[in-house]
C-alpha atoms as a PDB file:
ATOM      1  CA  UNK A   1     -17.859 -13.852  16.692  1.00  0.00           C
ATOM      2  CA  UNK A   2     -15.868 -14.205  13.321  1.00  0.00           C
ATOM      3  CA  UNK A   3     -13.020 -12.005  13.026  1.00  0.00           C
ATOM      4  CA  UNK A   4     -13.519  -9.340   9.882  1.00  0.00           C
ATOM      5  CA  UNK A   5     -11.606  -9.690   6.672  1.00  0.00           C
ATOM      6  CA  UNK A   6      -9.307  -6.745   6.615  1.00  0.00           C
ATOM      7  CA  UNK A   7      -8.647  -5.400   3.055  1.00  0.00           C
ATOM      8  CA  UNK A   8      -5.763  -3.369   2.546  1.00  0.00           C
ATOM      9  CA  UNK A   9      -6.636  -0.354   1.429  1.00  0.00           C
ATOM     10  CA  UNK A  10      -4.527   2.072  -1.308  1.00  0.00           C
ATOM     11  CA  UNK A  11      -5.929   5.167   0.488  1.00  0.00           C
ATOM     12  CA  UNK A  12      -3.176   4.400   3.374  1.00  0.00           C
ATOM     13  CA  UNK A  13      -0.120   5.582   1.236  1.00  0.00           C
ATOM     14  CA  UNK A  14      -1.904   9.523   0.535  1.00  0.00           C
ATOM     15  CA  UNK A  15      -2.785   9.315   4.066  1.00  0.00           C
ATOM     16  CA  UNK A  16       0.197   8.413   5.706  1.00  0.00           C
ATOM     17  CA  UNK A  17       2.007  11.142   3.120  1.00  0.00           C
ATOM     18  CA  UNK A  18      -0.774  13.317   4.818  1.00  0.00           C
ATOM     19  CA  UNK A  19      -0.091  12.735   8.157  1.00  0.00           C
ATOM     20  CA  UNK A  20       3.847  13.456   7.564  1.00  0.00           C
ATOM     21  CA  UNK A  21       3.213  17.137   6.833  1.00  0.00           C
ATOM     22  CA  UNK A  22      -0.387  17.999   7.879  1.00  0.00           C
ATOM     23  CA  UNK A  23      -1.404  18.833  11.346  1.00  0.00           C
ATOM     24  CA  UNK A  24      -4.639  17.880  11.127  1.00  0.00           C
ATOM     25  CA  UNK A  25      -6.142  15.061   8.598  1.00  0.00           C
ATOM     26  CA  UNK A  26     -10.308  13.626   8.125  1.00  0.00           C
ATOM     27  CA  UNK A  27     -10.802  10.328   6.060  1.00  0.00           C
ATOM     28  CA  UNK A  28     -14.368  10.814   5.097  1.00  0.00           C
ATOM     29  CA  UNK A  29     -16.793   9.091   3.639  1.00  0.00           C
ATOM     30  CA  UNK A  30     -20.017   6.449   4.092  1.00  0.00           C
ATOM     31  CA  UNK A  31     -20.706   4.786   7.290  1.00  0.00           C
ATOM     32  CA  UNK A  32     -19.035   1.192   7.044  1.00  0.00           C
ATOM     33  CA  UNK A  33     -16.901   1.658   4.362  1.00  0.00           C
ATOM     34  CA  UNK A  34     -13.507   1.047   6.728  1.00  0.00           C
ATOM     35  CA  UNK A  35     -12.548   4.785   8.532  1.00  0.00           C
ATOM     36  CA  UNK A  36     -12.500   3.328  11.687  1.00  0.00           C
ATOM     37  CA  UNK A  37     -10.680   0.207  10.701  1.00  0.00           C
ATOM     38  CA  UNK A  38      -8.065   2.107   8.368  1.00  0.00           C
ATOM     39  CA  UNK A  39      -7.545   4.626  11.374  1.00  0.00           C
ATOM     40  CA  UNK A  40      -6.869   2.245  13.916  1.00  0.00           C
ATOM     41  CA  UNK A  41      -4.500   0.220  11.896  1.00  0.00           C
ATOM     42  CA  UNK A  42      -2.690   3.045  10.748  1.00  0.00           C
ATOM     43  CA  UNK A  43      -2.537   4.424  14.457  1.00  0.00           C
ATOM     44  CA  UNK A  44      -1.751   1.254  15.687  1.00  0.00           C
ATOM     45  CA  UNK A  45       1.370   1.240  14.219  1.00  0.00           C
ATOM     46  CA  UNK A  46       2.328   5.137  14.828  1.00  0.00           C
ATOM     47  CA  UNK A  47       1.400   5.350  18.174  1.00  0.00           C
ATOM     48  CA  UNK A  48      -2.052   7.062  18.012  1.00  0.00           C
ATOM     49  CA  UNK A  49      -4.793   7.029  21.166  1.00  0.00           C
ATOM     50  CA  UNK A  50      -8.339   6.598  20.237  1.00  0.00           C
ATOM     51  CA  UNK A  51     -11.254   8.337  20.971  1.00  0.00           C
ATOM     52  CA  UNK A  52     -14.588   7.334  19.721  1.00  0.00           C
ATOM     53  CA  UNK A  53     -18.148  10.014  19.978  1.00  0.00           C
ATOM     54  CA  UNK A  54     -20.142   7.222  19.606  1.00  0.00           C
ATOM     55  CA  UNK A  55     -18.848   6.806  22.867  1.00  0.00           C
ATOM     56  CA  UNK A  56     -21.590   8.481  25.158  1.00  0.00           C
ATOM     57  CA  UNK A  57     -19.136   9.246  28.308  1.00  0.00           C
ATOM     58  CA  UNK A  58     -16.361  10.298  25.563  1.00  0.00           C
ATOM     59  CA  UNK A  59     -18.881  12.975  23.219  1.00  0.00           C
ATOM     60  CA  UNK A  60     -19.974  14.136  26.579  1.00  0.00           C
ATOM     61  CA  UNK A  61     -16.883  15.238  27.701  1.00  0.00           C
ATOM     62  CA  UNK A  62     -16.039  16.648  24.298  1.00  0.00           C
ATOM     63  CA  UNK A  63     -19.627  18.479  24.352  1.00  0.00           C
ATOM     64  CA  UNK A  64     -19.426  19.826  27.812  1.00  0.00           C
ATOM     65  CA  UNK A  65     -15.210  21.226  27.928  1.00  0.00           C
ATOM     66  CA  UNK A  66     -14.192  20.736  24.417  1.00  0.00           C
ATOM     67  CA  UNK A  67     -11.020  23.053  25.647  1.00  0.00           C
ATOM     68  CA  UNK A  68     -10.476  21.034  28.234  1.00  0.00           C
ATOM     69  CA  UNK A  69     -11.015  18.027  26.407  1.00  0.00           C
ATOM     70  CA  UNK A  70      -8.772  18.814  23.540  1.00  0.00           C
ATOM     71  CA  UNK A  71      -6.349  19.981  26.153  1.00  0.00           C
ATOM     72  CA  UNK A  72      -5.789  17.166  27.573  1.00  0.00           C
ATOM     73  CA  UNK A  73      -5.687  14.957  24.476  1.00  0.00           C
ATOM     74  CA  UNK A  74      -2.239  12.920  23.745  1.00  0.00           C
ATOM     75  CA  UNK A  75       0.722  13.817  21.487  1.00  0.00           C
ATOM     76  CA  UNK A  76      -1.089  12.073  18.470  1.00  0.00           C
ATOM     77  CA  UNK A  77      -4.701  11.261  18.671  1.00  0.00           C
ATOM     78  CA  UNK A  78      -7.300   9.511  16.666  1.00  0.00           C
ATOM     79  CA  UNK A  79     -10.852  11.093  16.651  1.00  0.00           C
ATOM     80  CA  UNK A  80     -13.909   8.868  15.810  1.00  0.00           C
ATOM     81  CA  UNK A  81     -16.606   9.881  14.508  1.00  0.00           C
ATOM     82  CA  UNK A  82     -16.040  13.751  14.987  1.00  0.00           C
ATOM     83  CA  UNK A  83     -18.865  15.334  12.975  1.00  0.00           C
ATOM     84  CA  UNK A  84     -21.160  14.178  16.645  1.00  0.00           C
ATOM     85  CA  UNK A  85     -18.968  16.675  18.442  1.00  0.00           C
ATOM     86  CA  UNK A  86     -18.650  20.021  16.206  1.00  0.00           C
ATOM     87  CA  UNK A  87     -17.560  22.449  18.905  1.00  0.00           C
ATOM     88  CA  UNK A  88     -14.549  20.864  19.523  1.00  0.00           C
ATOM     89  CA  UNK A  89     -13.083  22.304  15.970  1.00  0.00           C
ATOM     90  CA  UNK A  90     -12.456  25.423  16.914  1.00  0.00           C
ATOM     91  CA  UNK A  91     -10.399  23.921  20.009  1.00  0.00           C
ATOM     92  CA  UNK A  92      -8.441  21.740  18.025  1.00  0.00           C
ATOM     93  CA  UNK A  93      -7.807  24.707  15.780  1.00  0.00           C
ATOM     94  CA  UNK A  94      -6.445  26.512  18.977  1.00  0.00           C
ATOM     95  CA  UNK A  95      -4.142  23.284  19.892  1.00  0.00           C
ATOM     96  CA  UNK A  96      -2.677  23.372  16.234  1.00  0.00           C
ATOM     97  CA  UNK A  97      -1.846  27.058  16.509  1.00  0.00           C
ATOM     98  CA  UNK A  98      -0.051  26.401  19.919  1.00  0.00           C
ATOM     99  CA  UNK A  99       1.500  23.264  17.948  1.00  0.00           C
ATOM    100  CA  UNK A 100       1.742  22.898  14.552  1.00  0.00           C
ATOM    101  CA  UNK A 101       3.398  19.253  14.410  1.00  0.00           C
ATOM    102  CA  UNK A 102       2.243  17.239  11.476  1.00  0.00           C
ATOM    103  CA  UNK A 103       0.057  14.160  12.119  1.00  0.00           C
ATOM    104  CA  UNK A 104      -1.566  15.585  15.841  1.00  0.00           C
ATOM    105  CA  UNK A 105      -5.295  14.471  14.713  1.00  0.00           C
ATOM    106  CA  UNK A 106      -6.540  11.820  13.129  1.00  0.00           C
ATOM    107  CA  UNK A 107     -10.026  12.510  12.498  1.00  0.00           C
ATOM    108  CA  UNK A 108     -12.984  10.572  10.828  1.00  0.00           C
ATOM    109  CA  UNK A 109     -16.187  11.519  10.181  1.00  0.00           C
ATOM    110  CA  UNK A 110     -19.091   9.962   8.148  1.00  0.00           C
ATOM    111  CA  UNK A 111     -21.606  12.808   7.368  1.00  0.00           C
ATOM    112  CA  UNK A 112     -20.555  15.447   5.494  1.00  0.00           C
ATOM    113  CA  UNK A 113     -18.607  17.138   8.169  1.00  0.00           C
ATOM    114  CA  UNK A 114     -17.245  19.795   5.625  1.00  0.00           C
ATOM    115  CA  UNK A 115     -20.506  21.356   5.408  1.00  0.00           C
ATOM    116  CA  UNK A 116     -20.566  22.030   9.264  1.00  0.00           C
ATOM    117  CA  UNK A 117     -19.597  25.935   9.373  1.00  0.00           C
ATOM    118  CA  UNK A 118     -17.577  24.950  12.613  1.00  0.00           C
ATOM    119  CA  UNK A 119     -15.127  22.845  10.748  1.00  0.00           C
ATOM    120  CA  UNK A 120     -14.722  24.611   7.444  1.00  0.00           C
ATOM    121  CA  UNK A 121     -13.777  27.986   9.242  1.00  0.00           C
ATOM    122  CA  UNK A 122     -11.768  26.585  11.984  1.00  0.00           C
ATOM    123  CA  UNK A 123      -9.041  24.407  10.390  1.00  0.00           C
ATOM    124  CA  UNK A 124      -8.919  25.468   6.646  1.00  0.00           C
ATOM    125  CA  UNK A 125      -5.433  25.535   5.643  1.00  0.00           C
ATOM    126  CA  UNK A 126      -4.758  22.990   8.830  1.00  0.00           C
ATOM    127  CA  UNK A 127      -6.488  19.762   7.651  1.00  0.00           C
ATOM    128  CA  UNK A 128      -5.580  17.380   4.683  1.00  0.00           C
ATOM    129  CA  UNK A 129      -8.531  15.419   3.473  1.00  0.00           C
ATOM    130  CA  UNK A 130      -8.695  12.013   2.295  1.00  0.00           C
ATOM    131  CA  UNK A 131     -12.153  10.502   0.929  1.00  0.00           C
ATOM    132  CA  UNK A 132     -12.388   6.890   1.670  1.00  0.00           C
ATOM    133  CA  UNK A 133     -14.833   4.803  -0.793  1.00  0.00           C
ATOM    134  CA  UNK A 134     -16.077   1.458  -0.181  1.00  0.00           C
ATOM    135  CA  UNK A 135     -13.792  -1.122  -1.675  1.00  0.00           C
ATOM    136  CA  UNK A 136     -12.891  -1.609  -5.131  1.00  0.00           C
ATOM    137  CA  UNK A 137     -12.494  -4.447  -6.721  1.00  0.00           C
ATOM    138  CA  UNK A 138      -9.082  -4.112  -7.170  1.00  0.00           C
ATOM    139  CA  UNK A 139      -8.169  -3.681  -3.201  1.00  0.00           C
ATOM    140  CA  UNK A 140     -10.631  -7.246  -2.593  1.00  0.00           C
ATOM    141  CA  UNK A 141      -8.510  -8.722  -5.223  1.00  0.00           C
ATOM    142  CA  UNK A 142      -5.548  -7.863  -3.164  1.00  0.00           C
ATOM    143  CA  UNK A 143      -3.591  -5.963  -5.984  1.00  0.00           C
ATOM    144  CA  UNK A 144      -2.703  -2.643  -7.293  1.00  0.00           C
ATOM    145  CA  UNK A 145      -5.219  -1.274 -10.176  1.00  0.00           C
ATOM    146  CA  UNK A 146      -3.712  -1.165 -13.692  1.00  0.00           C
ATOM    147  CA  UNK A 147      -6.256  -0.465 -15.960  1.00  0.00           C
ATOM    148  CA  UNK A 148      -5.548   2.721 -16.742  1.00  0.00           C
ATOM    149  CA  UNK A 149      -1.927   2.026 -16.749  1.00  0.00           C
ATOM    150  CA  UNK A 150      -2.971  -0.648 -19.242  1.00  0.00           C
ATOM    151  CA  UNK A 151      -5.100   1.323 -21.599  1.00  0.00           C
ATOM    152  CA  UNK A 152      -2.835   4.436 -22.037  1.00  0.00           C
ATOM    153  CA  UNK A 153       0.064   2.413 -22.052  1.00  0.00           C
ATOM    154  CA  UNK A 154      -1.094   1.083 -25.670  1.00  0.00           C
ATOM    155  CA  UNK A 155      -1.192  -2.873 -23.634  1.00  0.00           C
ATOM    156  CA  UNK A 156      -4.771  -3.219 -23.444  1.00  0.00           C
ATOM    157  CA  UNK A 157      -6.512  -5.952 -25.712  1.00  0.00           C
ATOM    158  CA  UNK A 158     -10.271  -6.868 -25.148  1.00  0.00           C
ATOM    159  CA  UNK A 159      -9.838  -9.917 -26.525  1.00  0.00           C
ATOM    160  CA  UNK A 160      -7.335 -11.652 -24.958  1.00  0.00           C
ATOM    161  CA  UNK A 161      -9.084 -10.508 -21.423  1.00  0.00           C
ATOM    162  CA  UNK A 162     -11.572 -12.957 -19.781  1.00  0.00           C
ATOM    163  CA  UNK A 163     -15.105 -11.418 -19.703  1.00  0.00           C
ATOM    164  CA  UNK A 164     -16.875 -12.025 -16.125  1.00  0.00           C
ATOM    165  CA  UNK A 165     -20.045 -13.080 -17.056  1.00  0.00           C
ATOM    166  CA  UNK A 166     -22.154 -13.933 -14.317  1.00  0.00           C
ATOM    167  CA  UNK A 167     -19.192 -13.275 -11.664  1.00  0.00           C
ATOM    168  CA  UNK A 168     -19.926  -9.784 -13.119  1.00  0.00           C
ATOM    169  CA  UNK A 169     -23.240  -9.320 -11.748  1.00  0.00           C
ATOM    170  CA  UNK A 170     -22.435 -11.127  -8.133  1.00  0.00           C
ATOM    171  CA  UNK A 171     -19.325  -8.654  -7.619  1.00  0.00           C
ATOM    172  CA  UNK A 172     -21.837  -5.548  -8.679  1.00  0.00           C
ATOM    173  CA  UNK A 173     -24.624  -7.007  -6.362  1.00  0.00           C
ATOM    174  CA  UNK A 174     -22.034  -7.947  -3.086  1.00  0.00           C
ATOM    175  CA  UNK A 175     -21.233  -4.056  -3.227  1.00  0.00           C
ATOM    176  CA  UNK A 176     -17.483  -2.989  -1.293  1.00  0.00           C
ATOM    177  CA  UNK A 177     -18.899  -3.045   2.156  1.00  0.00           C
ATOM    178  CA  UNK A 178     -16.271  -4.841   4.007  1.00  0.00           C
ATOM    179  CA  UNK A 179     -19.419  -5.831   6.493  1.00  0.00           C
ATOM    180  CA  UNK A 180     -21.305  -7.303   3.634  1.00  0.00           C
ATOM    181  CA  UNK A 181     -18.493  -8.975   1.782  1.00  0.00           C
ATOM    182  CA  UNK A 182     -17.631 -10.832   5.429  1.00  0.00           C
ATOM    183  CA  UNK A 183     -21.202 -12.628   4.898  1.00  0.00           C
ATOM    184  CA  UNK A 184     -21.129 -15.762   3.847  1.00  0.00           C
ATOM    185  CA  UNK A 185     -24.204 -16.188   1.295  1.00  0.00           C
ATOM    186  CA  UNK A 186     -25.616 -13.538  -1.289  1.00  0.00           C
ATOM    187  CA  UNK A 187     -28.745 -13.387   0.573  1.00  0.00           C
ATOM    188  CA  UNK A 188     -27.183 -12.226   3.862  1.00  0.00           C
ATOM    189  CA  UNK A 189     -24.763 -10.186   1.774  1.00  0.00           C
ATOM    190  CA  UNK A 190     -27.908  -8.524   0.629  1.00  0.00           C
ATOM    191  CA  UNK A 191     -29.460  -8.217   3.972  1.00  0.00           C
END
């Protein structure tokens, strides 16, 4: 199997400022577009477990004690997938009343786990949110964006910038799946 591309993503700054003074904190967004990835690596490095609930034995644990579960949890824990386990909100709500250290949960979800009445009642005012997109152009490229720095900072001239043409269309029609963009041909990009 061919190791995945990882793209940096600017997201991890906001959600490492999260983390620093938020007890609880969700990236969100589409399936595939890197929660997982850009939860692990961030965890990785600050010392996070991980639990997935697309982990049958791991959701049915959550499903059957979520107390219990939450209970025994570790110092600093990432939660995958948590919108497949709702009634373990109120529990973590519970833990972050006991404890209210910034960066406990790590949490990711992929459906709209905000409209789940669980989750919107249990940790408002506990949870920081930050809404992960597939990639932009600018984070394949590898740098920072500046065209808006560009524009309002009176710099920006159309025509001295390269048009892309044709690599236009190809960038619109690989997408910002990481998935995708690790294919190697535009026809199993688009598959």
């Amino acid at each position: 199997m061919v190791a995945e591309r990882y793209y940096p993503r600017f997201a991890e700054l906001r959600l490492k400022e999260s983390l620093a003074d938020t007890p609880v904190v969700l990236i969100h967004g589409p399936r595939q577009c890197g929660k997982t990835t850009l939860a692990q690596r961030l965890g990785a490095k600050a010392g996070y477990a991980y639990k997935s609930f697309d982990d049958a034995v791991t959701l049915a644990a959550a499903r059957s004690d979520p107390i219990g579960f939450v209970a025994d949890l570790p110092a600093k824990c990432i939660l995958d997938e948590v919108q497949r386990a709702p009634g373990i909100f109120s529990s973590l709500k519970m833990a972050v009343d006991a404890n209210r250290a910034p960066g406990r949960f790590l949490l990711t979800g992929s459906a709209n786990v905000l409209l789940v009445p669980a989750l919107s009642d249990s940790l408002a005012g506990r949870m920081g949110i930050q809404r992960l997109y597939p990639l932009a152009q600018s984070e394949m490229a590898g740098h920072p964006p500046h065209f808006l720095d560009t524009l309002f900072g009176g710099r920006f001239s159309a025509r001295k910038r390269p048009r892309l043409g044709r690599e236009l269309a190809g960038r619109i029609a690989d997408g910002g799946y990481p998935a995708a963009l690790g294919r190697g041909t535009a026809r199993r990009r688009a598959a």
